[in-house]
Protein backbone atom coordinates (compact mmCIF):
# COMPACT_ATOMS: atom_id res chain seq x y z
CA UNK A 1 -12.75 -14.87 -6.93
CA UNK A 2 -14.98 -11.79 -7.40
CA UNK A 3 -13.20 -8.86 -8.39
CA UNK A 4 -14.13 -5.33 -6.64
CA UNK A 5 -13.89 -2.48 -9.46
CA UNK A 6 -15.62 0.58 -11.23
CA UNK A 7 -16.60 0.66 -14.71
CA UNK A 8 -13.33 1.41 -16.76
CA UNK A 9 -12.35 4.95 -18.45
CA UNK A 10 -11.44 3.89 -21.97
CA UNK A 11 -8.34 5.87 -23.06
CA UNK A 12 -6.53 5.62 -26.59
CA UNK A 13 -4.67 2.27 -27.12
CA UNK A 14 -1.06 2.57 -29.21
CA UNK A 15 1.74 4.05 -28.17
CA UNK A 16 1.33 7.38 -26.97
CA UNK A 17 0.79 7.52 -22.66
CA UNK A 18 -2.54 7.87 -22.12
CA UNK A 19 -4.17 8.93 -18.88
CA UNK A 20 -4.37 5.02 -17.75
CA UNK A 21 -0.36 4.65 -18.51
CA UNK A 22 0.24 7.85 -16.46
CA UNK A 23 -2.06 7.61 -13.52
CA UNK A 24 -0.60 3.92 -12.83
CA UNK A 25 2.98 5.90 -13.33
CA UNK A 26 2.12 8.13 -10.59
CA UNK A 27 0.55 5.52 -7.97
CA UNK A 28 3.61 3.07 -8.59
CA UNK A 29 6.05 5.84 -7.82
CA UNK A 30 4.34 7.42 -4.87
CA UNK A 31 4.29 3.83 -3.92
CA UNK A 32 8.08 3.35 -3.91
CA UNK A 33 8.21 7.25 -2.49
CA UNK A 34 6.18 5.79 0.51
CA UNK A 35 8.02 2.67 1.34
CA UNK A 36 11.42 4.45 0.83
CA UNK A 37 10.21 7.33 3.04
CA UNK A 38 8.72 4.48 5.52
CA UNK A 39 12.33 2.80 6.00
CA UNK A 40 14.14 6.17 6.73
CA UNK A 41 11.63 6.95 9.22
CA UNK A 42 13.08 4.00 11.35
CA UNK A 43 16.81 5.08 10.49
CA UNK A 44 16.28 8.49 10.88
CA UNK A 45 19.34 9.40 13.88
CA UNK A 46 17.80 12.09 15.50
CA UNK A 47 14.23 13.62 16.66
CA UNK A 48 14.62 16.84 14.06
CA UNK A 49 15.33 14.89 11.52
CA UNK A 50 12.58 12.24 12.01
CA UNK A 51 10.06 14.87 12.47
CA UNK A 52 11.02 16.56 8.87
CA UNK A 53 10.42 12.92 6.86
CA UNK A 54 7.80 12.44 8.80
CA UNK A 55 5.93 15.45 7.41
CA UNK A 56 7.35 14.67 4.13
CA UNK A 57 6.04 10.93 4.82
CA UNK A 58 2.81 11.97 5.50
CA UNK A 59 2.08 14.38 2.68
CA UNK A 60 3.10 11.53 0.25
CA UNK A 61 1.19 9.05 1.66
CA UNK A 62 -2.00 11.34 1.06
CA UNK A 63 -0.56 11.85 -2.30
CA UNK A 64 -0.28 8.39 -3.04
CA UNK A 65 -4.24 7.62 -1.79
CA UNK A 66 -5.73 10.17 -4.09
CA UNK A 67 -3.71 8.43 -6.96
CA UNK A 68 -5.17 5.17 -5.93
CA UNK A 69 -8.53 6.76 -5.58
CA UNK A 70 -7.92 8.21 -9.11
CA UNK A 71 -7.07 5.05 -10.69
CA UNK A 72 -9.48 3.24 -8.44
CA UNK A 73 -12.19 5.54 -9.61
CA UNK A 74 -11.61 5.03 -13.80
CA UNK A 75 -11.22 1.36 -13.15
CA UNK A 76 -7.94 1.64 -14.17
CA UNK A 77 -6.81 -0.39 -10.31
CA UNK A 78 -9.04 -3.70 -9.80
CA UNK A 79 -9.07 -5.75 -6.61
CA UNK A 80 -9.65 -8.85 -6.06
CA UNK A 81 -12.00 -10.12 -3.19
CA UNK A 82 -10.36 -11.95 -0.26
CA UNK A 83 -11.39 -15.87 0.31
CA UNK A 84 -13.21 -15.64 3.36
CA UNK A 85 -11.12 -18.93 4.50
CA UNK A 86 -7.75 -17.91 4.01
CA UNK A 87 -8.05 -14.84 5.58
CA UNK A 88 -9.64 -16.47 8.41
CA UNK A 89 -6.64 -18.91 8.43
CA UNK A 90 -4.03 -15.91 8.35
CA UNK A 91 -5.64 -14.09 11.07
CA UNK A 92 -5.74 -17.65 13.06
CA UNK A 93 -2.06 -17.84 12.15
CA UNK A 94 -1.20 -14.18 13.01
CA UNK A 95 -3.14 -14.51 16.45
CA UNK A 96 -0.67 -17.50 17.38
CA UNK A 97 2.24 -15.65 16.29
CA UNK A 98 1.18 -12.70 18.95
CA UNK A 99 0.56 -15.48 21.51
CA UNK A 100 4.06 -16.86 21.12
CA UNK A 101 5.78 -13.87 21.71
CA UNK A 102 3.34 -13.63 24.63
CA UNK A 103 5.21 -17.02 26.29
CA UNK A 104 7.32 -16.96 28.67
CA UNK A 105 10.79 -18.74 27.81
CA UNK A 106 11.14 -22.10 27.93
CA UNK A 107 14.38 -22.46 30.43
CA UNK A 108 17.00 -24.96 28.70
């Protein structure tokens, strides 16, 4: 697999946080800020409320993209390129999954 990445930033090793050790602090909490902030969006109880985490939701989620562009950026985040095949088979797998719950029910 080919990996998809920017040169890296060298910071100072030891220690001390550096700006690798905090800029992957910040993405991996805005992370867990965005999932957490995701699930009370589909508990929230009422429309005012919603609205408000929504907002919330929102600004974090831009918060957490700039940290990924950040880390992105210094080549401090590296991806990994897809196999063409096995994406090809999830998406084959995915699109019969949506056709299922196309079906009409069997009757017993």
């Amino acid at each position: 697999m080919s990996k998809i990445m920017n040169p890296q930033v060298e910071v100072p090793k030891g220690i001390e946080l550096n700006d690798k050790d905090i800029g992957n602090l910040i993405l991996s909490n805005l992370k867990n800020m965005t999932k957490n902030y995701a699930v009370a969006l589909t508990e929230a109880s009422n429309d005012l409320l919603y609205k408000a985490l929504k907002k919330q939701f929102d600004a974090i989620s831009k918060l957490q993209r700039e940290a990924f562009e950040i880390t992105f950026r210094n080549g401090w985040y590296v991806l990994e390129e897809a196999d063409g095949a096995k994406v090809g088979e999830k998406y084959n797998h995915l699109q019969q999954c949506f056709q299922d719950l196309d079906a009409e029910p069997e009757e017993n």
